[in-house]
Protein backbone atom coordinates (compact mmCIF):
# COMPACT_ATOMS: atom_id res chain seq x y z
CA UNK A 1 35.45 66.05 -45.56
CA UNK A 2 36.51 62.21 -45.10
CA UNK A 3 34.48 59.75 -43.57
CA UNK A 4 35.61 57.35 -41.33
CA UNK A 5 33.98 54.15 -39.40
CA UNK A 6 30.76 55.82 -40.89
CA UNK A 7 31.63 59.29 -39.33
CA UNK A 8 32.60 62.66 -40.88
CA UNK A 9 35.82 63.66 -39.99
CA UNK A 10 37.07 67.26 -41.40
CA UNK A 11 40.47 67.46 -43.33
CA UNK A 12 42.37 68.87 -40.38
CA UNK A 13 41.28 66.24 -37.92
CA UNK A 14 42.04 63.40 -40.41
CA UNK A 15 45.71 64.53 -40.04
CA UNK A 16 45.57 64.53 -36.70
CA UNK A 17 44.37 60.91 -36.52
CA UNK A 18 46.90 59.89 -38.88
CA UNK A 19 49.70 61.07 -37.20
CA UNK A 20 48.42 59.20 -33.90
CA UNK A 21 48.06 56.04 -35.82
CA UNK A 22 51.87 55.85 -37.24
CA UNK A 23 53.48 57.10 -33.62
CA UNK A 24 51.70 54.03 -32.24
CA UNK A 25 52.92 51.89 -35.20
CA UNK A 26 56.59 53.43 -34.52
CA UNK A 27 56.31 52.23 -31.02
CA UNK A 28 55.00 48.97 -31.17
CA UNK A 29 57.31 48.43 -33.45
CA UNK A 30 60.77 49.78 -30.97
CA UNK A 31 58.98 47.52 -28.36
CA UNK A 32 58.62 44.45 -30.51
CA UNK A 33 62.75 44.58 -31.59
CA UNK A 34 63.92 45.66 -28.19
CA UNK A 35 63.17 42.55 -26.72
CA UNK A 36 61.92 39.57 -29.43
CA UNK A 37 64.13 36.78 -27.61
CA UNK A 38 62.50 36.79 -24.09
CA UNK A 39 58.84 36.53 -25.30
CA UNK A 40 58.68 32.83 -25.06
CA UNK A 41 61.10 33.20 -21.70
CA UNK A 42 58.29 35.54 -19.83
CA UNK A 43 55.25 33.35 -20.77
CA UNK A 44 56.85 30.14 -19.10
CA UNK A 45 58.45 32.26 -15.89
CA UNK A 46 54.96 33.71 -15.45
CA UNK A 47 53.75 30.93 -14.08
CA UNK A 48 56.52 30.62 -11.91
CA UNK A 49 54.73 33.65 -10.06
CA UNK A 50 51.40 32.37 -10.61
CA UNK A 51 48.65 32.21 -7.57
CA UNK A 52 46.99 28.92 -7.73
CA UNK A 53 43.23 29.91 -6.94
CA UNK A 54 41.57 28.35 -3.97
CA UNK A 55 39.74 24.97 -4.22
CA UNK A 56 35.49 26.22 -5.24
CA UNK A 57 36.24 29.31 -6.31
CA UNK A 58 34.21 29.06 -10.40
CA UNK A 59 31.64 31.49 -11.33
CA UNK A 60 28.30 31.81 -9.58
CA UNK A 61 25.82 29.05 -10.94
CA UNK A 62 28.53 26.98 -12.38
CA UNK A 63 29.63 23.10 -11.41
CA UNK A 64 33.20 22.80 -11.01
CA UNK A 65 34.25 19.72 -12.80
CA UNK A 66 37.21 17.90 -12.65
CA UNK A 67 39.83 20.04 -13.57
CA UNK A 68 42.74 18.55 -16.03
CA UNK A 69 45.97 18.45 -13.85
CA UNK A 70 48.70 21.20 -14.78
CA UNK A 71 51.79 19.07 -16.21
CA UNK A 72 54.49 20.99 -12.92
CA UNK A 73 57.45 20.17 -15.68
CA UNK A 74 59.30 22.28 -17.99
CA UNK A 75 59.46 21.22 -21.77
CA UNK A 76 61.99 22.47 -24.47
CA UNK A 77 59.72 23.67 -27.69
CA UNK A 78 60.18 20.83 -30.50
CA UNK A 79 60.94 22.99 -34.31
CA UNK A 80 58.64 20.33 -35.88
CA UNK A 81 59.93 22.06 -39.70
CA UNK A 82 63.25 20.14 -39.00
CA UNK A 83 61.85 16.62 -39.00
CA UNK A 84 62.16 16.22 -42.52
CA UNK A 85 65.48 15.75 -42.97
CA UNK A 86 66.03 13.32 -40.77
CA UNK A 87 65.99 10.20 -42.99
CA UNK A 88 68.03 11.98 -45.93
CA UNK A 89 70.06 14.87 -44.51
CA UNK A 90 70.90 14.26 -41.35
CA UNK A 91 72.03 10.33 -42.43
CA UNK A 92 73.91 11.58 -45.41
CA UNK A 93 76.06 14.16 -42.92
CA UNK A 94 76.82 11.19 -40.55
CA UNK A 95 78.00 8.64 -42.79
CA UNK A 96 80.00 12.04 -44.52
CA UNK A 97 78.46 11.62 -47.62
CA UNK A 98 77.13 15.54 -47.11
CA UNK A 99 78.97 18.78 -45.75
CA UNK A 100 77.56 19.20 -41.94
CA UNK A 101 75.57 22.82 -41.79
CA UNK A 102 73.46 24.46 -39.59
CA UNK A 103 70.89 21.87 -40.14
CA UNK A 104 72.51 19.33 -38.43
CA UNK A 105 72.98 21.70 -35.36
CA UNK A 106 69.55 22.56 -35.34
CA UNK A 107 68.15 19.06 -36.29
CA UNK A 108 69.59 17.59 -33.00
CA UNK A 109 69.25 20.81 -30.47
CA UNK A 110 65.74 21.85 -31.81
CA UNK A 111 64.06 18.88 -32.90
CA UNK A 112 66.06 15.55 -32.21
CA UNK A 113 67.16 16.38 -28.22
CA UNK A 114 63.55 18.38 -27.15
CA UNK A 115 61.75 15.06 -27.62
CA UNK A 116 63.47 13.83 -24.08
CA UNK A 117 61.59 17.10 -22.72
CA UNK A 118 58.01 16.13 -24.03
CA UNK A 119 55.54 14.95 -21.71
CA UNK A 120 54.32 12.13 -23.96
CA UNK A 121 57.62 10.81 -24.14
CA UNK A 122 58.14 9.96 -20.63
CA UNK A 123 57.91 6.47 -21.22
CA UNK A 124 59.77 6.22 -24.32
CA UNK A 125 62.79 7.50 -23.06
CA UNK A 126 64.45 3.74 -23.82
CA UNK A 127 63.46 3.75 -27.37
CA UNK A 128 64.74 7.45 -27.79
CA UNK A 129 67.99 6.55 -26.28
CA UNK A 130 68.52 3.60 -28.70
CA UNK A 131 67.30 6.13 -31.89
CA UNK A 132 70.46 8.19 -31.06
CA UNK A 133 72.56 5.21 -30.74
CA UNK A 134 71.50 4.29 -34.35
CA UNK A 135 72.69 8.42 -35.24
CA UNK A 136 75.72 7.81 -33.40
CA UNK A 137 76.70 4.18 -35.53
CA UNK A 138 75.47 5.62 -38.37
CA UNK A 139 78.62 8.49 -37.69
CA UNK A 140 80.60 5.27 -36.79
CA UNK A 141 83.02 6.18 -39.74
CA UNK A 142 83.17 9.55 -39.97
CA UNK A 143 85.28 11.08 -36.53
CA UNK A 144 84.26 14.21 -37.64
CA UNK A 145 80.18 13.69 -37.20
CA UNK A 146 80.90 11.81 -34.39
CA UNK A 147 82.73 14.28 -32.61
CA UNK A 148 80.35 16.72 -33.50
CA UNK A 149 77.34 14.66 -32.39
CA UNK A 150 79.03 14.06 -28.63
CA UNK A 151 80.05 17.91 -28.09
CA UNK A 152 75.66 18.85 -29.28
CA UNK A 153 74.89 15.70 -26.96
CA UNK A 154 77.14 16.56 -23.81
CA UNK A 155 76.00 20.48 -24.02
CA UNK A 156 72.74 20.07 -24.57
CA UNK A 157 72.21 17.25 -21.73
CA UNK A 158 74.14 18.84 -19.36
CA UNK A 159 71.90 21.80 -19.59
CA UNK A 160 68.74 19.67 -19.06
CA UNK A 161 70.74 17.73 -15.92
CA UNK A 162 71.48 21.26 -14.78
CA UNK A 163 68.13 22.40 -14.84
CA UNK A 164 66.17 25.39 -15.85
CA UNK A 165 67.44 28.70 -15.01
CA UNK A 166 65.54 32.03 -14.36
CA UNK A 167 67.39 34.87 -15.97
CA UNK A 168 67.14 38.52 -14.81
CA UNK A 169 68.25 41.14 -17.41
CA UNK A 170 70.22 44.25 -16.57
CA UNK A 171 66.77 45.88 -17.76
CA UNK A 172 65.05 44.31 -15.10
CA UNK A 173 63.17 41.65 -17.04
CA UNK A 174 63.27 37.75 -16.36
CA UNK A 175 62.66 34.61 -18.19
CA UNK A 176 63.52 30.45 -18.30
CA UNK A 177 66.59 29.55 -19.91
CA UNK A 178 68.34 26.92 -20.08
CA UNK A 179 72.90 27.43 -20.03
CA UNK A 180 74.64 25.54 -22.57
CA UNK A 181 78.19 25.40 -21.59
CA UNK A 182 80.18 24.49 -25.00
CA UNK A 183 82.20 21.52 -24.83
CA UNK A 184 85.04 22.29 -26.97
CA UNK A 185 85.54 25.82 -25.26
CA UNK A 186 84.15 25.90 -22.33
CA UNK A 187 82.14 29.36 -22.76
CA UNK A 188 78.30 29.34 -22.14
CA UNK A 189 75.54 30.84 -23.58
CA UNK A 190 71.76 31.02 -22.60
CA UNK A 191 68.50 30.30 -24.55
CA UNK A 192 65.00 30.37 -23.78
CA UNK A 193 62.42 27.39 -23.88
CA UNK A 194 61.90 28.10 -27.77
CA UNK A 195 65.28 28.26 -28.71
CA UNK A 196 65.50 31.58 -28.52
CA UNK A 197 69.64 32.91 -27.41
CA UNK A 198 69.86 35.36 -24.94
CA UNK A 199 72.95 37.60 -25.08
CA UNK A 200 75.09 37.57 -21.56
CA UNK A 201 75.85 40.76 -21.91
CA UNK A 202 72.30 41.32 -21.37
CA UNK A 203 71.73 38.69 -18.39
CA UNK A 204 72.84 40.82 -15.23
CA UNK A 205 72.40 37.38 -12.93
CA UNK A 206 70.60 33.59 -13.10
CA UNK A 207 69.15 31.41 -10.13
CA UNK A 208 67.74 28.09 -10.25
CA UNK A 209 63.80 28.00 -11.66
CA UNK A 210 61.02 27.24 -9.69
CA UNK A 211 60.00 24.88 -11.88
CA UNK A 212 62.17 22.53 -13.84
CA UNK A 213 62.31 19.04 -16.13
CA UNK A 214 61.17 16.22 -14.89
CA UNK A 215 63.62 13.59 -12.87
CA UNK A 216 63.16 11.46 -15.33
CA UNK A 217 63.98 13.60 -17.83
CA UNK A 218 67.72 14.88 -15.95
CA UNK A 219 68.30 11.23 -15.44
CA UNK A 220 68.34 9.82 -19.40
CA UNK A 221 70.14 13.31 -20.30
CA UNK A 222 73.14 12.17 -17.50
CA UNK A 223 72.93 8.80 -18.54
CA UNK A 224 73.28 9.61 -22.19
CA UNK A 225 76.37 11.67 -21.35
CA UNK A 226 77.30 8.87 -19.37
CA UNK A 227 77.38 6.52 -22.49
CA UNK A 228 79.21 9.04 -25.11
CA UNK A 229 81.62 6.91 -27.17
CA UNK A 230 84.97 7.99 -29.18
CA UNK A 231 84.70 4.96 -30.99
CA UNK A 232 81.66 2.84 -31.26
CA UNK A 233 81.40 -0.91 -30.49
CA UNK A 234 82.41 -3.73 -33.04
CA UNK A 235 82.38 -7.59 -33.27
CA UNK A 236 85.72 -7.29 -32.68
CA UNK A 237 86.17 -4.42 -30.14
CA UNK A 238 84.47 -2.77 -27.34
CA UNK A 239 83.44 0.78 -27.70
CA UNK A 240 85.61 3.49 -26.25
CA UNK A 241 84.52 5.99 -24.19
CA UNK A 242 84.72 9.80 -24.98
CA UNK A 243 87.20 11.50 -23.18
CA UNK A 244 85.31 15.13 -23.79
CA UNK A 245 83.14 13.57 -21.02
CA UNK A 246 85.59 12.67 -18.88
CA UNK A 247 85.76 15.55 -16.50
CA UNK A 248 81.68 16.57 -16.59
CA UNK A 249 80.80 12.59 -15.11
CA UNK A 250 83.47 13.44 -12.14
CA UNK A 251 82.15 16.55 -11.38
CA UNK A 252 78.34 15.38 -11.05
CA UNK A 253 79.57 11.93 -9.27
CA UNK A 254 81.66 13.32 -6.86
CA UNK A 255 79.18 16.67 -6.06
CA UNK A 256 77.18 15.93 -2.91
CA UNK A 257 74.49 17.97 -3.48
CA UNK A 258 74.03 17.10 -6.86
CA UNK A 259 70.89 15.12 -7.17
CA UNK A 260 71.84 11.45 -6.49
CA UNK A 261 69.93 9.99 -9.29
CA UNK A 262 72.23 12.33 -11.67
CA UNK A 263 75.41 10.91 -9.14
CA UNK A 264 74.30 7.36 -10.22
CA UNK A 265 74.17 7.78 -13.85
CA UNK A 266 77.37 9.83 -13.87
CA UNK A 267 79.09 6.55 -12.27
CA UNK A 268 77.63 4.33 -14.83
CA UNK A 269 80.02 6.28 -17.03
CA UNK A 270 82.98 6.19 -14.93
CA UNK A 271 82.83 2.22 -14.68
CA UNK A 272 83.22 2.58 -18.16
CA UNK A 273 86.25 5.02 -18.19
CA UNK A 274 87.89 2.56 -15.06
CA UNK A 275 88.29 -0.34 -17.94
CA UNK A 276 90.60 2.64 -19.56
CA UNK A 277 94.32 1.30 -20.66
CA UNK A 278 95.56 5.07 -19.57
CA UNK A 279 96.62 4.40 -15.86
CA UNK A 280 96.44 8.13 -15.27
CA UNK A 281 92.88 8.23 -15.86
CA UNK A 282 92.51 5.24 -13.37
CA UNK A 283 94.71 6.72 -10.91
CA UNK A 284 92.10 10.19 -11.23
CA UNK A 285 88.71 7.71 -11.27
CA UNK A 286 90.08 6.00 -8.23
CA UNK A 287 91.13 8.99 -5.90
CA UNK A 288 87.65 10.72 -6.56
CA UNK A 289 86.12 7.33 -5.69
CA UNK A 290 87.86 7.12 -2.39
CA UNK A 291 85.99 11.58 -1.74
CA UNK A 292 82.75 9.38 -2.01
CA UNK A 293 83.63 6.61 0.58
CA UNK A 294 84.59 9.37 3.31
CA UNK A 295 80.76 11.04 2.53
CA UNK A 296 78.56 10.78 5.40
CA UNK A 297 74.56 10.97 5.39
CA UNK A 298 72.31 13.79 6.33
CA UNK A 299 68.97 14.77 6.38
CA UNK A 300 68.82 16.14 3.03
CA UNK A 301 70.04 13.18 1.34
CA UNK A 302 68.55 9.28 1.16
CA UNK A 303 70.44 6.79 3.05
CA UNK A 304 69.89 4.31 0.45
CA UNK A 305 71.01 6.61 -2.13
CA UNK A 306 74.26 7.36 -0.46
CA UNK A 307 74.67 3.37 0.01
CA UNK A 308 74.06 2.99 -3.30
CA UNK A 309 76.27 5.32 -4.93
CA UNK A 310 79.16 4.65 -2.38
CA UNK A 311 78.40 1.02 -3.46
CA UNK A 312 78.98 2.04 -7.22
CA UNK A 313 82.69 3.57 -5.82
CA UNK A 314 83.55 0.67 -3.93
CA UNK A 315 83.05 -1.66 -7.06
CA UNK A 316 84.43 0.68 -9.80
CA UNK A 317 87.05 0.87 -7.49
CA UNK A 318 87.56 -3.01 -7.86
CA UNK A 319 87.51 -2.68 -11.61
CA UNK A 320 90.51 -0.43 -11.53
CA UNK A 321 92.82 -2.36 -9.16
CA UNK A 322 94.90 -0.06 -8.52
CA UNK A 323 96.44 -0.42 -4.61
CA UNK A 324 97.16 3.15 -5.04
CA UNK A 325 99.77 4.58 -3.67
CA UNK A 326 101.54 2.83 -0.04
CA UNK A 327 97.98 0.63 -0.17
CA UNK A 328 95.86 4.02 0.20
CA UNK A 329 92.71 2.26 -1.48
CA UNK A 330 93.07 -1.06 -0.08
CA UNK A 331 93.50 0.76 3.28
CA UNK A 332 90.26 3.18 2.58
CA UNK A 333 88.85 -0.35 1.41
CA UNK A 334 89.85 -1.96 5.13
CA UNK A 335 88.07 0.84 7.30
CA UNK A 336 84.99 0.26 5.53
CA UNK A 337 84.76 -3.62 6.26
CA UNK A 338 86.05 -3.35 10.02
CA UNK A 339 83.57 0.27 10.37
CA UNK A 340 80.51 -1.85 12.50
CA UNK A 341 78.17 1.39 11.14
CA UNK A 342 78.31 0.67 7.40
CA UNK A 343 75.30 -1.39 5.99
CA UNK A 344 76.35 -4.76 5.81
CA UNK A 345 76.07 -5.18 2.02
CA UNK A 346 78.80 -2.16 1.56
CA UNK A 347 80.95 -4.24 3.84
CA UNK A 348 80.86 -7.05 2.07
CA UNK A 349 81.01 -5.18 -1.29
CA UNK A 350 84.49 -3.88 0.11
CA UNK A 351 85.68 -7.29 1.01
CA UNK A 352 85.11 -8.21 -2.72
CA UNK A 353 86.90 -5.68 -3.72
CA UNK A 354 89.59 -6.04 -2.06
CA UNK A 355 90.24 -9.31 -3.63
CA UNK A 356 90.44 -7.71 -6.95
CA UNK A 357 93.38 -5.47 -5.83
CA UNK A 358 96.95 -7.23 -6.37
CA UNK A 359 99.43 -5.01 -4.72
CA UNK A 360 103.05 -5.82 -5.23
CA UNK A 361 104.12 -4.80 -2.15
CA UNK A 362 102.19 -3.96 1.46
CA UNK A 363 103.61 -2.87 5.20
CA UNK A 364 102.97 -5.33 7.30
CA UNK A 365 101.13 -3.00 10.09
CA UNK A 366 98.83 -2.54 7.52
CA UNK A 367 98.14 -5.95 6.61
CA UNK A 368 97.86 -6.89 9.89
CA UNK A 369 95.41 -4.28 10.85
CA UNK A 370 92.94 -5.47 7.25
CA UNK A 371 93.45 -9.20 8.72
CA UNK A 372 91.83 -7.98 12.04
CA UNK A 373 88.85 -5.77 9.94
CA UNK A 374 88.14 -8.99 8.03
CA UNK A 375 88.02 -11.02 10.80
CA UNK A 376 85.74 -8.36 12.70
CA UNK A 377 83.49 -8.13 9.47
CA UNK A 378 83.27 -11.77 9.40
CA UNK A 379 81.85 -12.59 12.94
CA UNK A 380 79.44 -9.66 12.74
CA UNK A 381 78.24 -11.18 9.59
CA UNK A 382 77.43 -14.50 11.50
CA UNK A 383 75.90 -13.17 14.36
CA UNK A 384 73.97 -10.75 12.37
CA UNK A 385 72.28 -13.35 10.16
CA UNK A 386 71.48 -15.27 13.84
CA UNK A 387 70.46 -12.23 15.55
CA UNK A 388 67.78 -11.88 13.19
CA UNK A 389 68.95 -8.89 10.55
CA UNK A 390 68.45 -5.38 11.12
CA UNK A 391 65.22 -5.95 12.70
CA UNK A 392 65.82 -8.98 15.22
CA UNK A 393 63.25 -10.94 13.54
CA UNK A 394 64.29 -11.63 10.10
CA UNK A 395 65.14 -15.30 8.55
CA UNK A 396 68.44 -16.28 7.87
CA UNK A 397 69.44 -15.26 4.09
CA UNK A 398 72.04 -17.77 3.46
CA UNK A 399 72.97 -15.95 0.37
CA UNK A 400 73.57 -12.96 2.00
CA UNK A 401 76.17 -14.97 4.40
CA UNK A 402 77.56 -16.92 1.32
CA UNK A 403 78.21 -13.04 -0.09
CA UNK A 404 79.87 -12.19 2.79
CA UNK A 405 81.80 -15.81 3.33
CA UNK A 406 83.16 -15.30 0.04
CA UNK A 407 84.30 -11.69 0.10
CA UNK A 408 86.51 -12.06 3.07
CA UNK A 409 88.40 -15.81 1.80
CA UNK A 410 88.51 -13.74 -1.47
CA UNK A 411 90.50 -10.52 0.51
CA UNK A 412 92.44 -12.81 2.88
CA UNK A 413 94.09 -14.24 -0.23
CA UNK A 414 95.68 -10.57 -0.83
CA UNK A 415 96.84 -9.57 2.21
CA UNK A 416 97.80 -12.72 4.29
CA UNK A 417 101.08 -12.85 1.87
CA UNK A 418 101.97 -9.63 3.71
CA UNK A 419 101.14 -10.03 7.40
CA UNK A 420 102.91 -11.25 10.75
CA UNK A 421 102.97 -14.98 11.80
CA UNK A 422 99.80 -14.20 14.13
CA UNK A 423 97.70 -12.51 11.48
CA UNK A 424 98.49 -15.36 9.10
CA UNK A 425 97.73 -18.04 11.85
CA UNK A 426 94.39 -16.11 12.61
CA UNK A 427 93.82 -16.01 8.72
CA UNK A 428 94.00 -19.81 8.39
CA UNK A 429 91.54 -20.03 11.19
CA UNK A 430 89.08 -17.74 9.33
CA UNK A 431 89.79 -20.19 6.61
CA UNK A 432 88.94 -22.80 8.24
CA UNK A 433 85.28 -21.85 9.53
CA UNK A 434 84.45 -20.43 6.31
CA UNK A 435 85.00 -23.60 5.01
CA UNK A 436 83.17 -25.17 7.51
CA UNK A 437 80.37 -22.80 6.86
CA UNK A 438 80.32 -23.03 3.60
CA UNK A 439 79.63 -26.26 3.68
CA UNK A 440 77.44 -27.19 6.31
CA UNK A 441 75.11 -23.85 6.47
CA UNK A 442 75.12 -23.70 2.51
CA UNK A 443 73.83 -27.49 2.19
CA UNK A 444 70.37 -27.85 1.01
CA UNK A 445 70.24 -31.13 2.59
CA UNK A 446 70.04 -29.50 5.55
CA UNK A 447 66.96 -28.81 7.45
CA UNK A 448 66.80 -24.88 8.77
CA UNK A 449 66.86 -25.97 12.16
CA UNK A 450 70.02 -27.57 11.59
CA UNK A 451 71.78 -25.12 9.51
CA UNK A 452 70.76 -22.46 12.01
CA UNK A 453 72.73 -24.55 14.93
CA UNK A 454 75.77 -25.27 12.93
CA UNK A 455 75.92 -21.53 12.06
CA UNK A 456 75.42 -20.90 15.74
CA UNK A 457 78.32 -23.04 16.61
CA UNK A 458 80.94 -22.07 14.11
CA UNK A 459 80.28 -18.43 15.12
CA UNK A 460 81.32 -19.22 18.52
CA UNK A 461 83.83 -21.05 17.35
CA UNK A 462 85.26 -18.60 15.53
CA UNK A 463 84.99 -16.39 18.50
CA UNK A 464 87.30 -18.63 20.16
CA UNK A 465 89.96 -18.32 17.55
CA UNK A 466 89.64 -14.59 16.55
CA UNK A 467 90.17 -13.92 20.53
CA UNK A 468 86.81 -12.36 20.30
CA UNK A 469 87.64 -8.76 19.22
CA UNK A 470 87.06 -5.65 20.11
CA UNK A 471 83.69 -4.15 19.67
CA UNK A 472 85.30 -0.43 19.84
CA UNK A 473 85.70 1.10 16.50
CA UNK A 474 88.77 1.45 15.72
CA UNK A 475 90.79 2.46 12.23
CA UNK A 476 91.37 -0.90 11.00
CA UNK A 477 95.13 0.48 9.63
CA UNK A 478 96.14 2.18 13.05
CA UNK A 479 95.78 5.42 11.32
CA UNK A 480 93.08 7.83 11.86
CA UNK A 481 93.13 9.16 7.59
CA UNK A 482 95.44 9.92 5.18
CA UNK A 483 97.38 13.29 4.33
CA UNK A 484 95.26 15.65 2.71
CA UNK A 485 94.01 15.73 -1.10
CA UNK A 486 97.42 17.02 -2.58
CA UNK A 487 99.91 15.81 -0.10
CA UNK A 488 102.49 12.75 -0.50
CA UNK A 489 102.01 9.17 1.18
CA UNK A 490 104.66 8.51 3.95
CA UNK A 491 107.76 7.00 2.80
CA UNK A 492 106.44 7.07 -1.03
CA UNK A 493 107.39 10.31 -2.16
CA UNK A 494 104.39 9.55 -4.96
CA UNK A 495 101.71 12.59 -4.80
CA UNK A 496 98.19 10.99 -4.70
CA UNK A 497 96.27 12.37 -7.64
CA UNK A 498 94.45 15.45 -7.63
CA UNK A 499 90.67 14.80 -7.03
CA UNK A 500 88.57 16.98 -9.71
CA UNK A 501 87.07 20.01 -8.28
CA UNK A 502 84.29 21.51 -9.35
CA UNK A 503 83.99 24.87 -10.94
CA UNK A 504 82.62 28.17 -8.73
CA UNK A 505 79.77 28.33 -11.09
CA UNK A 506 78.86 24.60 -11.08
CA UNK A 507 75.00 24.23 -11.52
CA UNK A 508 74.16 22.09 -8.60
């Protein structure tokens, strides 16, 4: 007889109970292996289905108190093991003085890059940007860390920009992942929250997560993508952008229903690209900038936003100045300031940059037609400033004018050289008043009154000379658009350059 728990138990039942025991064993343990890498996965998509229980409802005789807030954001688990070698490993393997290994992989995707995630972090995300600047000039001299250190940087933030994905196995099970699309290959792979990779042979479909990283958190991953280098900055030299990033920043600036916060970021690093000496890389930056200018708003999307990011177009477009090919960007440039329904401030933005552009030659219909936008532009800009703004009440903000002033003298430099004896005599005129205006409505000797009335009468008298033009809108070129995206400008023969189109399976 055995005795077991305090009980006797006879020889045959013993057996019995021992068998039980190691079938269980044998099946917890099947269980366990079968599916190890979507543990973490489940516990953080369970809450994706969770019921959030109705406000009172606490056990009978017990206060409610004030419940700690649920943080609504994801956050990528931080491997808190690999910390340690970041003042001797990880600086030896940038500056080469070391082999790279799987540490540095890990050091970076598991320790380094979760930190952005954290929830304590959120307002260090400055001071965590400028720590992987000091990895990245610490690789200054060794191309091989450095390229190493963009490709982990570019796939890792691009998943986090993407967002979190919920992945449904062929098996039927789900879990958050995250997809890293390598840089260097362009295949993808998936991982949970911990880590953890998920093989796609496995994953039967994804869809976007419920929940996801915060704003904040997308935004500092785009704008650290944004600000990849090839080479770093010297005393001598400005840094030089990576190329690898090239195509990812067009992608997400040019998407419209990407979010426009990652849209902004993405064109701080195409400003940087349009300062490229490779004119083929201007010539792609500037055709995907003129896709943004023909974007419209809609109730989905801020009309700030949209200003702002066409804004960010209109000057990176400047940067380049490129004409493009038979004037197709000054020309996009030209609808904009004549277009009375653009904000004011993108007018005058466009009038700037139209200064910047130096074509060598221009038809003469066409700079005709951008001598009659500016001169439209300009008297709406003077009677808006004496109408009282957008809401008919509004002071006068001389600098606003003086931006405005400026942009269109600046433009009517360019294209007077190219336009008919009436355009040019209706140029000088413009000349004239914006003299006059600059002058007498930008003196500070002036009293407001006064300023106000000499505003009020070189307006009209700029009426007078402009013939006071037509209110219609009209296509300040005399053309209603250009071909289409691959086609050939009249009488050129020069293909515009492809814009960048995004992949079927782009994340947004």
């Amino acid at each position: 007889m055995k005795r077991i728990c305090g009980r006797t138990v006879c020889p045959s039942h013993f057996s019995l109970w021992l068998a039980m025991v190691s079938v269980a064993a044998v099946l917890a343990a099947t269980l366990a292996a079968r599916v190890p890498h979507l543990r973490a996965a489940q516990k953080e998509s369970s809450k994706e289905g969770e019921v959030e229980k109705k406000k009172g409802e606490q056990p009978e005789g017990e206060k409610a108190g004030p419940a700690e807030k649920e943080w609504p954001y994801l956050e990528l688990t931080m491997d808190n093991q690999l910390r340690r070698f970041r003042n001797v490993t990880i600086k030896a393997m940038l500056r080469g003085n070391e082999n790279m290994t799987s540490t540095f992989d890990d050091f970076f995707m598991k320790w380094f890059f979760p930190q952005f995630t954290q929830r304590k972090n959120l307002n260090n995300m400055a001071e965590l940007r400028a720590e992987m600047n000091e990895y990245f000039e610490r690789a200054g001299r060794n191309p091989a860390a450095t390229t190493r250190l963009n490709n982990l940087t570019l796939e890792m933030m691009f998943a986090l920009a993407s967002g979190a994905r919920v992945a449904v196995l062929r098996d039927g099970q789900k879990g958050t992942v995250i997809r890293l699309r390598s840089s260097e290959d362009g295949s993808s792979s998936y991982q949970t929250l911990t880590h953890q990779p998920i093989p796609t042979n496995l994953i039967k479909e994804t869809r976007k997560a419920s929940r996801d990283f915060h704003p904040a958190v997308k935004y500092n991953a785009m704008l650290l993508i944004a600000n990849l280098n090839e080479q770093p900055q010297t005393t001598t030299k400005a840094a030089v952008p990576w190329q690898g990033a090239f195509k990812t920043l067009v992608l997400v600036a040019t998407y419209p229903r990407a979010p426009q916060s990652l849209r902004v970021a993405a064109l701080i690093g195409l400003a940087r690209h349009a300062e490229s000496t490779d004119k083929t890389t201007r010539e792609i930056i500037a055709s995907n900038m003129l896709k943004i200018l023909k974007e419209t708003s809609s109730p989905d999307r801020s009309p700030d936003g949209i200003l702002w990011i066409q804004r960010q177009a209109v000057e990176i477009l400047a940067k380049i100045g490129l004409p493009g090919p038979d004037g197709q960007v000054l020309r996009a440039l030209g609808r904009i300031v004549a277009d009375g329904d653009q904000p004011l401030a993108l007018r005058a933005a466009a009038a700037q940059a139209m200064s910047k552009i130096k074509p060598e030659t221009l038809a003469a219909k066409d700079a005709n037609a951008l001598t009659r936008g500016l001169s439209t532009f300009l008297l709406e800009a003077c009677r808006y400033e004496i109408n009282g703004g957008s809401s008919g009440d509004q002071q006068v903000s001389w600098p606003r004018l003086a931006v405005s002033l400026d942009g269109v003298n600046n433009a009517l430099a360019v294209v007077e050289a190219f336009a008919g004896a009436e355009e040019k005599a209706l140029s000088a005129g413009m000349k004239k008043s914006i003299s006059s205006l600059s002058r007498n409505v930008g003196s500070a000797d002036l009293s407001e009154q006064r300023r106000k009335k000499a505003l009020q009468q070189e307006t009209v008298s700029l009426a007078r000379t402009m013939g006071e033009p037509e209110s219609e809108d009209t296509d300040p070129t005399g053309e209603k658009d250009e071909t289409g995206p691959t086609g050939a400008q009249p009488g050129t023969g020069t293909a515009k350059p492809q814009p960048i189109e995004p992949p079927a399976d782009f994340p947004f």
